[in-house]
Each structure stands twice: as C-alpha cells, then as structure tokens.
C-alpha atoms as a PDB file:
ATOM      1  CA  UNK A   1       5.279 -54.384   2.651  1.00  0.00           C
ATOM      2  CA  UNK A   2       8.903 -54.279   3.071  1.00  0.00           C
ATOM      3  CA  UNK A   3       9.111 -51.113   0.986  1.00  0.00           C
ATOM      4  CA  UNK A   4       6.230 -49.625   2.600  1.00  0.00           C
ATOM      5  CA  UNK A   5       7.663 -49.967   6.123  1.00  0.00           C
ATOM      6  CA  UNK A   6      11.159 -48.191   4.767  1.00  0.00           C
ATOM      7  CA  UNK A   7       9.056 -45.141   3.820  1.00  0.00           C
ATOM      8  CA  UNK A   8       7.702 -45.324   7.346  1.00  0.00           C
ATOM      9  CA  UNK A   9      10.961 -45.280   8.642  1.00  0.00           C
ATOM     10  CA  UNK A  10      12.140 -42.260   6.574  1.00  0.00           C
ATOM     11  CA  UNK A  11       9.297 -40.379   7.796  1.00  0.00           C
ATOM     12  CA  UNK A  12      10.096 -40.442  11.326  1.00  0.00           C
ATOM     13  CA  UNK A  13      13.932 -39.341  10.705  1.00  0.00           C
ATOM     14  CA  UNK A  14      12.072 -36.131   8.995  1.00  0.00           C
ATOM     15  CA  UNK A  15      12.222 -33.051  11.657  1.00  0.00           C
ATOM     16  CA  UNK A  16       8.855 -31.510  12.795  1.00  0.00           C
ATOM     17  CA  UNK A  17       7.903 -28.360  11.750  1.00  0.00           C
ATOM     18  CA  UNK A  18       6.523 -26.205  14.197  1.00  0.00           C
ATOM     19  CA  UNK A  19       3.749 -23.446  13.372  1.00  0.00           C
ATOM     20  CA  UNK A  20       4.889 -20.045  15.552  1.00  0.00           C
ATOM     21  CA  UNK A  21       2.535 -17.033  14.993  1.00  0.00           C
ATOM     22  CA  UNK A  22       3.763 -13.529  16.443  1.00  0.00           C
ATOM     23  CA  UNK A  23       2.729 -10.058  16.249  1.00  0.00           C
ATOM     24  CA  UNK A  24       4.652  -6.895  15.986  1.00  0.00           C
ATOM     25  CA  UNK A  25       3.814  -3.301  14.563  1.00  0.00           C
ATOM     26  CA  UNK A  26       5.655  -1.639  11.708  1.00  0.00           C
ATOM     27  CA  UNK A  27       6.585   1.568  10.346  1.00  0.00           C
ATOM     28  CA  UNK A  28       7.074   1.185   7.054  1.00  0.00           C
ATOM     29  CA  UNK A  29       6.661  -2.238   4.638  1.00  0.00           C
ATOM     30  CA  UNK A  30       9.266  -3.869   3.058  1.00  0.00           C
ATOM     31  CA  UNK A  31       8.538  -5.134  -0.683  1.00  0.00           C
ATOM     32  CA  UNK A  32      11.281  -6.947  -2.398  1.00  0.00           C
ATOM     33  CA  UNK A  33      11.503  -6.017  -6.376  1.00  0.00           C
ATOM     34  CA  UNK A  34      11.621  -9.350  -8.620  1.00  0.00           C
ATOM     35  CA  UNK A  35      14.718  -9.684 -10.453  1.00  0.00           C
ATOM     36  CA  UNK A  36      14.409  -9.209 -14.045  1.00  0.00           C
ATOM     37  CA  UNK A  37      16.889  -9.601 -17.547  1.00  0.00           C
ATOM     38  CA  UNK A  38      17.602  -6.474 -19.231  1.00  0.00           C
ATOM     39  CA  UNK A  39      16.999  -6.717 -22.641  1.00  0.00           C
ATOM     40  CA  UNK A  40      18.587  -3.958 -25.951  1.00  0.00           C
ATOM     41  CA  UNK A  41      15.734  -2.785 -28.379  1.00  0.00           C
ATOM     42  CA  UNK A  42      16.794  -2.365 -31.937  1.00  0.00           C
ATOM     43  CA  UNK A  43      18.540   0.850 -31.316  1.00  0.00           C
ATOM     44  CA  UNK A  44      20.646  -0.676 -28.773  1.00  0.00           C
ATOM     45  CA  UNK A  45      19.104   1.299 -26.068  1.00  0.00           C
ATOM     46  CA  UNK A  46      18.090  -0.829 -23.045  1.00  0.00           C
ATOM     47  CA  UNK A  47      14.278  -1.821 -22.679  1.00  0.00           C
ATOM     48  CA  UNK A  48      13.413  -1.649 -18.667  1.00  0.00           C
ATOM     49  CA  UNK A  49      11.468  -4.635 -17.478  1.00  0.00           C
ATOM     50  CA  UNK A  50       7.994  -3.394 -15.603  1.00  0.00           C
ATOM     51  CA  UNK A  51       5.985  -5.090 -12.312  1.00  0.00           C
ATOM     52  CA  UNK A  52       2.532  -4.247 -11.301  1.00  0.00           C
ATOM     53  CA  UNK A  53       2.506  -3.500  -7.636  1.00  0.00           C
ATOM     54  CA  UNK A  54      -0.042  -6.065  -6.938  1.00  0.00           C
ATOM     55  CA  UNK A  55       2.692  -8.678  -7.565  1.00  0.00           C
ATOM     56  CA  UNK A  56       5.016  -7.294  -5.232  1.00  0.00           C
ATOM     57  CA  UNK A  57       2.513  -7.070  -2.736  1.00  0.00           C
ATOM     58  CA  UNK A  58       1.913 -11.173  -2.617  1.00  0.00           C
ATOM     59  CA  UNK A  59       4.263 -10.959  -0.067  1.00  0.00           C
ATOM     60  CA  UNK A  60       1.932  -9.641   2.565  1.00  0.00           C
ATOM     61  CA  UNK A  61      -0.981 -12.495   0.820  1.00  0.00           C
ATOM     62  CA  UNK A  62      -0.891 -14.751   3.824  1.00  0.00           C
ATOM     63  CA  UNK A  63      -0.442 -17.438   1.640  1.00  0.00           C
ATOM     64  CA  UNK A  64       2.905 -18.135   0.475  1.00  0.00           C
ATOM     65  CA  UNK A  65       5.676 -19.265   2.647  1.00  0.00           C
ATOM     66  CA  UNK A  66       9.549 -17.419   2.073  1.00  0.00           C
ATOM     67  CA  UNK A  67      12.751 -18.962   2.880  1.00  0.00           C
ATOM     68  CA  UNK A  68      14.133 -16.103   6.156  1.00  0.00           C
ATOM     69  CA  UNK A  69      17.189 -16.455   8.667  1.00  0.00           C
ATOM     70  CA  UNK A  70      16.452 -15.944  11.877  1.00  0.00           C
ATOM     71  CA  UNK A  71      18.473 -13.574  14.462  1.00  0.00           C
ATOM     72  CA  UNK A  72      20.399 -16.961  14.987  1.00  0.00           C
ATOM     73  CA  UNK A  73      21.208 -17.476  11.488  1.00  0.00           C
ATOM     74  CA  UNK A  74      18.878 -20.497  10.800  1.00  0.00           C
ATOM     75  CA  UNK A  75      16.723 -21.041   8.411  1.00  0.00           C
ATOM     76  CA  UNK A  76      13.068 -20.935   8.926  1.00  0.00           C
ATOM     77  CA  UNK A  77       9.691 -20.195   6.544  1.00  0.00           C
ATOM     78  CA  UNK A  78       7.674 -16.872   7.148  1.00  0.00           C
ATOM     79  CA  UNK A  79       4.658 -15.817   5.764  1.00  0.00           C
ATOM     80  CA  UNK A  80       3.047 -12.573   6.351  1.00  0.00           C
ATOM     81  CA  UNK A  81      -0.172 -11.422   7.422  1.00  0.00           C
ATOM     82  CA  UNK A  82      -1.544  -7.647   8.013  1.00  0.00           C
ATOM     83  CA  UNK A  83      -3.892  -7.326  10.626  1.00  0.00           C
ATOM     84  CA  UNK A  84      -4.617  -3.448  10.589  1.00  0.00           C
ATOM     85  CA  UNK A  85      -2.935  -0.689   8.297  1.00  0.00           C
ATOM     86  CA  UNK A  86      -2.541   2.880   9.586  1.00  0.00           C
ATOM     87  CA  UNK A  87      -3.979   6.156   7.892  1.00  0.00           C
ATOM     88  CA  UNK A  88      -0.330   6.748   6.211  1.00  0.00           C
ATOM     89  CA  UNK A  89       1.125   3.630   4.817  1.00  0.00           C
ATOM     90  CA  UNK A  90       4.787   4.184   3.909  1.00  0.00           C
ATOM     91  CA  UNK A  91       6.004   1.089   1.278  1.00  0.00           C
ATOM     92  CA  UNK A  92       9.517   0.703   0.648  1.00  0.00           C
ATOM     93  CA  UNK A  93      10.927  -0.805  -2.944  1.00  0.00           C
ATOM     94  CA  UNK A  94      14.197  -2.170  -1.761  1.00  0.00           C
ATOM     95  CA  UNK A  95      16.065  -1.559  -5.215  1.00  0.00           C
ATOM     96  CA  UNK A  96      19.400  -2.538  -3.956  1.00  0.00           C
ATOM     97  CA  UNK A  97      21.546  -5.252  -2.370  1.00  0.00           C
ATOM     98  CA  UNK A  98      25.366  -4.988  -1.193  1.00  0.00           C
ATOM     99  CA  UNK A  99      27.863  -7.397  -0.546  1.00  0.00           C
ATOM    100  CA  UNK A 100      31.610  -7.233   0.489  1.00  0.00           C
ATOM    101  CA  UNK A 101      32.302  -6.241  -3.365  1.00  0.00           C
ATOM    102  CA  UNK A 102      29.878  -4.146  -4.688  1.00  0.00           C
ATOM    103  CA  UNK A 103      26.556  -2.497  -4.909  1.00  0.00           C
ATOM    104  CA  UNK A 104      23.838  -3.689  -7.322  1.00  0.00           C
ATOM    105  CA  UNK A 105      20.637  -1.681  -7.803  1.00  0.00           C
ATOM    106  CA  UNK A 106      17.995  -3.425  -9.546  1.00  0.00           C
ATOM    107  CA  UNK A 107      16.030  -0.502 -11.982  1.00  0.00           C
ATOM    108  CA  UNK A 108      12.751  -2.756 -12.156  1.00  0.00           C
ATOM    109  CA  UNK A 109      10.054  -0.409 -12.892  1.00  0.00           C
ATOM    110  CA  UNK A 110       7.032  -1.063 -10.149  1.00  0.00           C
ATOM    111  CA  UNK A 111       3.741   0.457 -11.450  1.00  0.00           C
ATOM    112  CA  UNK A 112       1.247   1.521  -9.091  1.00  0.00           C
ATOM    113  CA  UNK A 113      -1.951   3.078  -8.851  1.00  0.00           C
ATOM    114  CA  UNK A 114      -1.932   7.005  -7.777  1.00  0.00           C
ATOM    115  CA  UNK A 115      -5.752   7.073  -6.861  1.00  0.00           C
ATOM    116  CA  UNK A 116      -7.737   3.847  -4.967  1.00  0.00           C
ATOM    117  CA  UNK A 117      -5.285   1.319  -4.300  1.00  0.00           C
ATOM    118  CA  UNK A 118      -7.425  -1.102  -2.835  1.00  0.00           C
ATOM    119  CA  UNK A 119      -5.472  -3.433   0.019  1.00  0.00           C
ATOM    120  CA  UNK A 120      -8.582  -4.614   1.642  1.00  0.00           C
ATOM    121  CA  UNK A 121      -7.885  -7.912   0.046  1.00  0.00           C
ATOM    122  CA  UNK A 122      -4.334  -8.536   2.206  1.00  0.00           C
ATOM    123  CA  UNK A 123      -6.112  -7.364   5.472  1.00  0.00           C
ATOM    124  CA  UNK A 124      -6.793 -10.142   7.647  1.00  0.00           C
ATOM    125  CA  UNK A 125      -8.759  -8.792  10.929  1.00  0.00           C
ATOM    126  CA  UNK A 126     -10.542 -10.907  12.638  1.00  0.00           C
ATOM    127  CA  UNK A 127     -13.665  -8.806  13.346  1.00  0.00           C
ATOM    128  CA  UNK A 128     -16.121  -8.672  10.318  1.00  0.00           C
ATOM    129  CA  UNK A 129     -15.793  -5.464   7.892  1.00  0.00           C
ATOM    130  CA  UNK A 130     -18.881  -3.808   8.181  1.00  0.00           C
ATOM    131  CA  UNK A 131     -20.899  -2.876   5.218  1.00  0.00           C
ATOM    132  CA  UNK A 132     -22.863   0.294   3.996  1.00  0.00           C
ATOM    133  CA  UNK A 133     -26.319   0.069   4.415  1.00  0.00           C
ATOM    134  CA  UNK A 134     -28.405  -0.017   1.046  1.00  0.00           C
ATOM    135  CA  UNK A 135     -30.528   3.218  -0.029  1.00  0.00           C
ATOM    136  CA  UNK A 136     -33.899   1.260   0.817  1.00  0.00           C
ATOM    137  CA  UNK A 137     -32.425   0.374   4.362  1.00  0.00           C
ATOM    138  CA  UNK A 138     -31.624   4.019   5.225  1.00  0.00           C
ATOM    139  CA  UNK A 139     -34.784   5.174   3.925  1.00  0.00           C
ATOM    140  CA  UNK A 140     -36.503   2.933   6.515  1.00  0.00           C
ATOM    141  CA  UNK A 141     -34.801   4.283   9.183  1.00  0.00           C
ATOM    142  CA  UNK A 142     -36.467   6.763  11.915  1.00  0.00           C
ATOM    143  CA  UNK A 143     -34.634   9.753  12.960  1.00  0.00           C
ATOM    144  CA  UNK A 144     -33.257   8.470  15.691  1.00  0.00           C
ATOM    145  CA  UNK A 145     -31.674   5.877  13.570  1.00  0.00           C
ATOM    146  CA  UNK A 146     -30.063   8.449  11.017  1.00  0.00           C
ATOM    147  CA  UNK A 147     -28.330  10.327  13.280  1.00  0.00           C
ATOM    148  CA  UNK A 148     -27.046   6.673  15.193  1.00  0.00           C
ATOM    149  CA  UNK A 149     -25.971   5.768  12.112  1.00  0.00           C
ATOM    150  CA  UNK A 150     -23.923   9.178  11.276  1.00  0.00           C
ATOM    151  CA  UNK A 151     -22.406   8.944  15.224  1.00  0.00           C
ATOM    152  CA  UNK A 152     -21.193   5.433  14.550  1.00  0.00           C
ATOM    153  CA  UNK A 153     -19.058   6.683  11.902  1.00  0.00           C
ATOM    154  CA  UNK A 154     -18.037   9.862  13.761  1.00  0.00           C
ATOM    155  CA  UNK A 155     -20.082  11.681  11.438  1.00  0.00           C
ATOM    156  CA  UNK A 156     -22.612  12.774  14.078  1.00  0.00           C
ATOM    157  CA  UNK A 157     -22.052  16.703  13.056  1.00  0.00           C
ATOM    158  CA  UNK A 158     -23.314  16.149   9.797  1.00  0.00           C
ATOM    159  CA  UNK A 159     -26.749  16.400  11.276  1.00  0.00           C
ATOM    160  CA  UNK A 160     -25.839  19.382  13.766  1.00  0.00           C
ATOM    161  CA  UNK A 161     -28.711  22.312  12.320  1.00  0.00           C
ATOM    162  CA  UNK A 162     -30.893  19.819  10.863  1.00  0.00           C
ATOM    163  CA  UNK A 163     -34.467  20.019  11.496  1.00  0.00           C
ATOM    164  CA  UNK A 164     -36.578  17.951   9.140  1.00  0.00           C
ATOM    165  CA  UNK A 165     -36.178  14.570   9.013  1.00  0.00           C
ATOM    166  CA  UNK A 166     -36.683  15.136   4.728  1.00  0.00           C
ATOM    167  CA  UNK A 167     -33.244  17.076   5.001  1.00  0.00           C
ATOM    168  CA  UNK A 168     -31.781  14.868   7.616  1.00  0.00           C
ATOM    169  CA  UNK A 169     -32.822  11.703   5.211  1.00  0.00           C
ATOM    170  CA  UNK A 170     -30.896  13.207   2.195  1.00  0.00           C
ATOM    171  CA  UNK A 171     -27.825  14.199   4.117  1.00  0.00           C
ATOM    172  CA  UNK A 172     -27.690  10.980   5.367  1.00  0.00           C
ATOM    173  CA  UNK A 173     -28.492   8.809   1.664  1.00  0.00           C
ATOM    174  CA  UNK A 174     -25.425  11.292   0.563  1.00  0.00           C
ATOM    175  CA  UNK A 175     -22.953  10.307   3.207  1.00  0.00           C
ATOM    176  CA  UNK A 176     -23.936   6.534   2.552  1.00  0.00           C
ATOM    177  CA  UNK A 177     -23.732   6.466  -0.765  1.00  0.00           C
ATOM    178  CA  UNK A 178     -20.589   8.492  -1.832  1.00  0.00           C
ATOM    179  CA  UNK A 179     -18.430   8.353   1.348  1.00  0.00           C
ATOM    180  CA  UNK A 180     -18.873   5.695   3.584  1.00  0.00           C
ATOM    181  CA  UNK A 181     -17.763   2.836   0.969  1.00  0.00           C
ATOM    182  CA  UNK A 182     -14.082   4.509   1.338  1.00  0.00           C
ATOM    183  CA  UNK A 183     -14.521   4.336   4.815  1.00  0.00           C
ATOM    184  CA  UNK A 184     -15.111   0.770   4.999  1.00  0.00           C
ATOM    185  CA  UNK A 185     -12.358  -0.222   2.970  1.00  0.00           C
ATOM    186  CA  UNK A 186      -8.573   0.209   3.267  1.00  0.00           C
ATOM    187  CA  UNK A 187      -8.325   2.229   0.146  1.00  0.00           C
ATOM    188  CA  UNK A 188      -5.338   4.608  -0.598  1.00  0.00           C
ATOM    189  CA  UNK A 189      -4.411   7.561  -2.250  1.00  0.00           C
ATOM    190  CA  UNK A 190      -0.652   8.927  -3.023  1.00  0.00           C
ATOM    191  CA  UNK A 191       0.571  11.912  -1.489  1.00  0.00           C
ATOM    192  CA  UNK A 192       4.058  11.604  -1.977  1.00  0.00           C
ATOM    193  CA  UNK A 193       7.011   9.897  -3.681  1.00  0.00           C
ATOM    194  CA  UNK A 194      10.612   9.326  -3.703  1.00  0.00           C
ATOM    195  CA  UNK A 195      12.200   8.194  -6.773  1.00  0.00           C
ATOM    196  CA  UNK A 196      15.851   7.282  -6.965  1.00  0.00           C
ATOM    197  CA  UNK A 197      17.315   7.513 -10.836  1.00  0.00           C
ATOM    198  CA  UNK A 198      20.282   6.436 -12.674  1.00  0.00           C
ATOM    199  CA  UNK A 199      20.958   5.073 -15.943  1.00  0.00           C
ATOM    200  CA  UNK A 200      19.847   1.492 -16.168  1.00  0.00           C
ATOM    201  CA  UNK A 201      23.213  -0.553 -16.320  1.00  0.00           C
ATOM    202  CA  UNK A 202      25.030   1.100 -13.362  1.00  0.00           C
ATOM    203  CA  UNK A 203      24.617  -0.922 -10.422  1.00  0.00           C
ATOM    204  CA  UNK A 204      23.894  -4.018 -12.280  1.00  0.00           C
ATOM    205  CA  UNK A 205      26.971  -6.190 -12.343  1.00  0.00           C
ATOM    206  CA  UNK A 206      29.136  -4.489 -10.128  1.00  0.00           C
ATOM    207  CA  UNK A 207      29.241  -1.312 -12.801  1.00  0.00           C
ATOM    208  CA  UNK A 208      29.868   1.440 -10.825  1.00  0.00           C
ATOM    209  CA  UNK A 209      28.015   2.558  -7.104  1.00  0.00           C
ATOM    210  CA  UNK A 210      24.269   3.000  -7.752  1.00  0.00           C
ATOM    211  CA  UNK A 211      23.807   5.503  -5.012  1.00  0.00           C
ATOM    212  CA  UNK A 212      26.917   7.044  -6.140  1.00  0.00           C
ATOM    213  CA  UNK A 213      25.903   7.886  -9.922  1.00  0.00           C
ATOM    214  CA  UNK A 214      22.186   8.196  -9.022  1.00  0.00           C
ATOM    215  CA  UNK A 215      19.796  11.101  -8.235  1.00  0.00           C
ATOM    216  CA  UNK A 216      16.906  11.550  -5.904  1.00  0.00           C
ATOM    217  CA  UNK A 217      13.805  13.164  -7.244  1.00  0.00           C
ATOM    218  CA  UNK A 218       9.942  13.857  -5.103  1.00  0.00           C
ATOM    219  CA  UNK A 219       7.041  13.711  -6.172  1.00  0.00           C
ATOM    220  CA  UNK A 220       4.559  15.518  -3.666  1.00  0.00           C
ATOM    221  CA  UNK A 221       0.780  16.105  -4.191  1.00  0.00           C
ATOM    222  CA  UNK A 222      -0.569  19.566  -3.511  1.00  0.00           C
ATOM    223  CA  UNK A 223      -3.933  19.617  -2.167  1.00  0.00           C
ATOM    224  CA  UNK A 224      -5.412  23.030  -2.361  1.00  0.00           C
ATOM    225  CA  UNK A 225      -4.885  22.880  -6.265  1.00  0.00           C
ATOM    226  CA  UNK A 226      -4.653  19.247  -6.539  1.00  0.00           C
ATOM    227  CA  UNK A 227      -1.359  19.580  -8.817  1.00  0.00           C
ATOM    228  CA  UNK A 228       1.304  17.202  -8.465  1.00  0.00           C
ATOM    229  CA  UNK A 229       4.824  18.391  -8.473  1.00  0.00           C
ATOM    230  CA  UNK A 230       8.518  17.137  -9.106  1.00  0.00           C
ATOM    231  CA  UNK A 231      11.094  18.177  -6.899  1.00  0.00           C
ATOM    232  CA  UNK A 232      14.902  18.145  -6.888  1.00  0.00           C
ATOM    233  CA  UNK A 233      16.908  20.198  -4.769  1.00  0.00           C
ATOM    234  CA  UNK A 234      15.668  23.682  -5.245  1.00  0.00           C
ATOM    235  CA  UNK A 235      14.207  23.137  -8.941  1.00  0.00           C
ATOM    236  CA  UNK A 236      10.195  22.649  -8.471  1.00  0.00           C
ATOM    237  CA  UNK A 237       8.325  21.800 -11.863  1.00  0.00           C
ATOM    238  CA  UNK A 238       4.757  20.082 -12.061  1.00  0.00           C
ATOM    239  CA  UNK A 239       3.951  16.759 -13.468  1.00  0.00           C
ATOM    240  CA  UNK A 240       1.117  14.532 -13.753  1.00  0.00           C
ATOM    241  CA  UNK A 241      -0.044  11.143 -12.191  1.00  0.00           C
ATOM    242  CA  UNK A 242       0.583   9.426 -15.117  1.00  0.00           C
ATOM    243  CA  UNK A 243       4.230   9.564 -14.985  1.00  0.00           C
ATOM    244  CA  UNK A 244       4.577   8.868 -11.448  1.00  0.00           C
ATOM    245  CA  UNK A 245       3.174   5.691 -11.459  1.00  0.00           C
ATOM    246  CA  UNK A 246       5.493   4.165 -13.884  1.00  0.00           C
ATOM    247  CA  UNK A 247       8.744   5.744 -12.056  1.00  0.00           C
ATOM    248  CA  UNK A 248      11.649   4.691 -10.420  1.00  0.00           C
ATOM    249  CA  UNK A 249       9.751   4.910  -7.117  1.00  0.00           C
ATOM    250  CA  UNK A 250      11.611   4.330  -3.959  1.00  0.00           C
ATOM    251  CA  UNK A 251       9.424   5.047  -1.302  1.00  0.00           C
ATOM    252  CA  UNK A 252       5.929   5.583  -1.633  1.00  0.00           C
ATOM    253  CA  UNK A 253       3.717   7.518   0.951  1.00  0.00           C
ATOM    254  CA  UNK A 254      -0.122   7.083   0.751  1.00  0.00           C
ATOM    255  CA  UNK A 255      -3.171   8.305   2.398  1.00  0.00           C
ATOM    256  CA  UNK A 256      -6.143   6.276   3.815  1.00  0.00           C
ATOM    257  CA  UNK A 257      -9.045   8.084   1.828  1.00  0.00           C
ATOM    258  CA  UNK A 258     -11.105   8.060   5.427  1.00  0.00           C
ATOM    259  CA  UNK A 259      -8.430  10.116   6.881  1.00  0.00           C
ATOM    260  CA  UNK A 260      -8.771  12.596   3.572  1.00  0.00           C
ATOM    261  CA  UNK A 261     -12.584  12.201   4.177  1.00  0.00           C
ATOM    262  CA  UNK A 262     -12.286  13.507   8.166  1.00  0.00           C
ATOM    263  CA  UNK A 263      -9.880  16.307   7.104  1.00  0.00           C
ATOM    264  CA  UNK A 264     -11.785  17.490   5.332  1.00  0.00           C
ATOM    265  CA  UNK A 265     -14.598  17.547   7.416  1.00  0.00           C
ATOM    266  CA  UNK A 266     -12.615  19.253   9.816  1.00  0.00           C
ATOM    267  CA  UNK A 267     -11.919  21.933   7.882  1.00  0.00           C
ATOM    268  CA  UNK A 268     -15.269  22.766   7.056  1.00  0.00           C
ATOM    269  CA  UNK A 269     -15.910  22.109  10.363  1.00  0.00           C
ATOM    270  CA  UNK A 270     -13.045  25.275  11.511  1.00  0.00           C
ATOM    271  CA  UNK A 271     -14.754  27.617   8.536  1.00  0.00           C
ATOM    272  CA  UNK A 272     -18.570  27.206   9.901  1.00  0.00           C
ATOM    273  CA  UNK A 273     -16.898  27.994  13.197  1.00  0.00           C
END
C-alpha cells in the first residue's frame, strides 16, 4: 500500500500536458531528410543512401508527435495535420543545416513519384470526400440528373450542344469514369524540379561549404510535347522521368491533376470559341 501511495504521489508532481490545436495556411511544406551513414562500395566510390518520399511525408500523418521549440525557446510536442492542399503544392527537402562552424548538407536521395502521387491519405477534412457514382447509378439517372451531376463538378459545358439524352448519357459515363476519380482525390503530378548537386562528401563533416561547391540544376515539364527537360544556366537538354525521381531534388513543384483536368477544358473551351 505504502508503495502504491508513493507512485500516487509522483504522479501529481508530473506537469499537465495541455492539448492546443491551431490553424495557419502555408506556402510551401517543410520535409526534413532522415539522416543516413555513407557507406564505400568495393571500388571505394561512395554508395548514396535512398528514402521513399512516403517516409518523409509521415511528418504531415497526424499521428506522430515531434520534439519543437517554441518562439520562447521551450520545448513543446507538435504534430501535424493538413486540412486542404492547394492546386500547386510546393515541398521543400531541407538538405542542409548550419551552425556557428560550418555547413553540412545531407545528399540523401528522396525518391518520388513523377505521375499520381496520391496524398489523399494525409488529408484530414472534416467534410466527407465524395465519391464517383457507379456506371449502373448514372445510367439510372434522367436528364435532368446528368447534366446536375456535370454542374456539380463545374463540368456543366460538357453537355452545352447536346440533344439526345443517348449522347448526353455517354458523355456523361466518360466524364465519370476516366476523370472524375482524379477529381475526387488529391492526386499530383510534377511539373517542375530543383535539384541542388555536389559530390557526396562535401558538406558532410564540416568538408568544405555545400552551397559553395554545389550546382543548381531544373527539371521543368513541357506540356505541349510532354518532354521533360534539364536546365542549367543557358544549357537546355531533355531527360526523362525516370531520372528525376531518384535526384538530388530540392524543391519539388506539383500539379493537382483536377487543375490539369480544368485547363484543359478551358482550352478546348477558347478553340470551340
């Protein structure tokens, strides 16, 4: 009992945490790179360490408590939550870290998806995602219907010029089916990237300025002839997805794939026109 009533004790000398929630917007996000060993292969040449994006995202999971100060200086817990993303979602890889002595950059390689990087998952909105209706469930619907259904996706001029409901029908079973599960879902494409390269031990132990030694390189998508291309200064070359996702990426810029969706719209829109 006695022992029992000494836990008690210690208990109430333990502080109370208290649970603050606040919201603020953002214009880019912040993902902190894992730090990782560098390891020699048997050449001696250095083997660079890789980490699927999906892990670096946990931070936004909701879920997991981090260790923050404060504008104070003290010590709290924050976890993070994303209650809406925008139609361009900048995320930020922050590669280095400075102290009073030096600059370390840490050459972690973060691979990422180019096409359909799904983040529905770390959205937490509190109004329920709608869902597209099944084939049989449009196919029950009366004209009237069809075109509500179009309008409450802002897709109300696909029926503009339509005069049978057979045509309306199919326009509509094509708009459900192939587009409007993108635009339900916070899915993203890449349009552009910023890489930052330098040889793998500078910056890692105090060896030399990172940002000093280094080089910037962009990656940009083209849409008219959907070619990607490498940029650096004034020399242009193309390149291919596959190499940009396993790159020293910096700064990656992606596209919501409704926003491609209403472009392009739009711009069939301006030709009819």
């Amino acid at each position: 009992d006695k022992a029992k009533g000494d836990d008690d004790d210690d208990d109430d000398d333990e502080p109370e945490m208290e649970e603050v929630a606040t919201s603020s917007g953002f214009l880019q996000l912040t993902l902190d790179i894992p730090e990782k060993p560098l390891f020699r292969d048997a050449e001696g040449g250095l083997v660079i360490p890789q980490e699927p994006l999906a892990n670096v995202l946990k931070k936004f999971e909701g879920m997991t408590f981090r260790d923050a100060l404060d504008k104070n200086g003290k010590m709290q817990s924050k976890r993070y939550r994303l209650l809406q993303l925008p139609d361009y979602l900048i995320l930020h890889l922050s590669r280095f870290k400075s102290n009073e002595y030096s600059r370390e950059k840490n050459p972690t390689i973060v691979a990422f998806p180019v096409k359909n990087l799904d983040l529905s998952s770390y959205v937490f909105d509190k109004k329920e995602r709608k869902k597209a209706p099944t084939e049989e469930e449009v196919r029950a619907m009366s004209v009237k219907q069809l075109k509500a259904l179009l309008s409450s996706h802002n897709c109300g001029h696909i029926a503009n010029g339509v005069l049978e409901k057979k045509e309306l029908l199919q326009k509509t079973l094509d708009f459900a089916t192939t587009s409007l599960p993108d635009l339900l879902t916070d899915k993203y494409d890449l349009i552009a990237n910023i890489t930052h390269e330098s040889p793998s031990d500078v910056g890692r132990e105090g060896k030399v300025d990172p940002l000093q030694e280094g080089s910037y390189k962009c990656h940009v998508h083209h849409r008219s002839d959907k070619q990607w291309y490498e940029i650096q200064d004034l020399h242009v070359k193309k390149t291919i997805p596959q190499l940009i996702g396993v790159s020293e990426s910096y700064v990656l810029i992606f596209e919501r794939k409704s926003a491609q969706f209403f472009q392009a719209q739009k711009r069939e829109q301006m030709q009819e026109q």
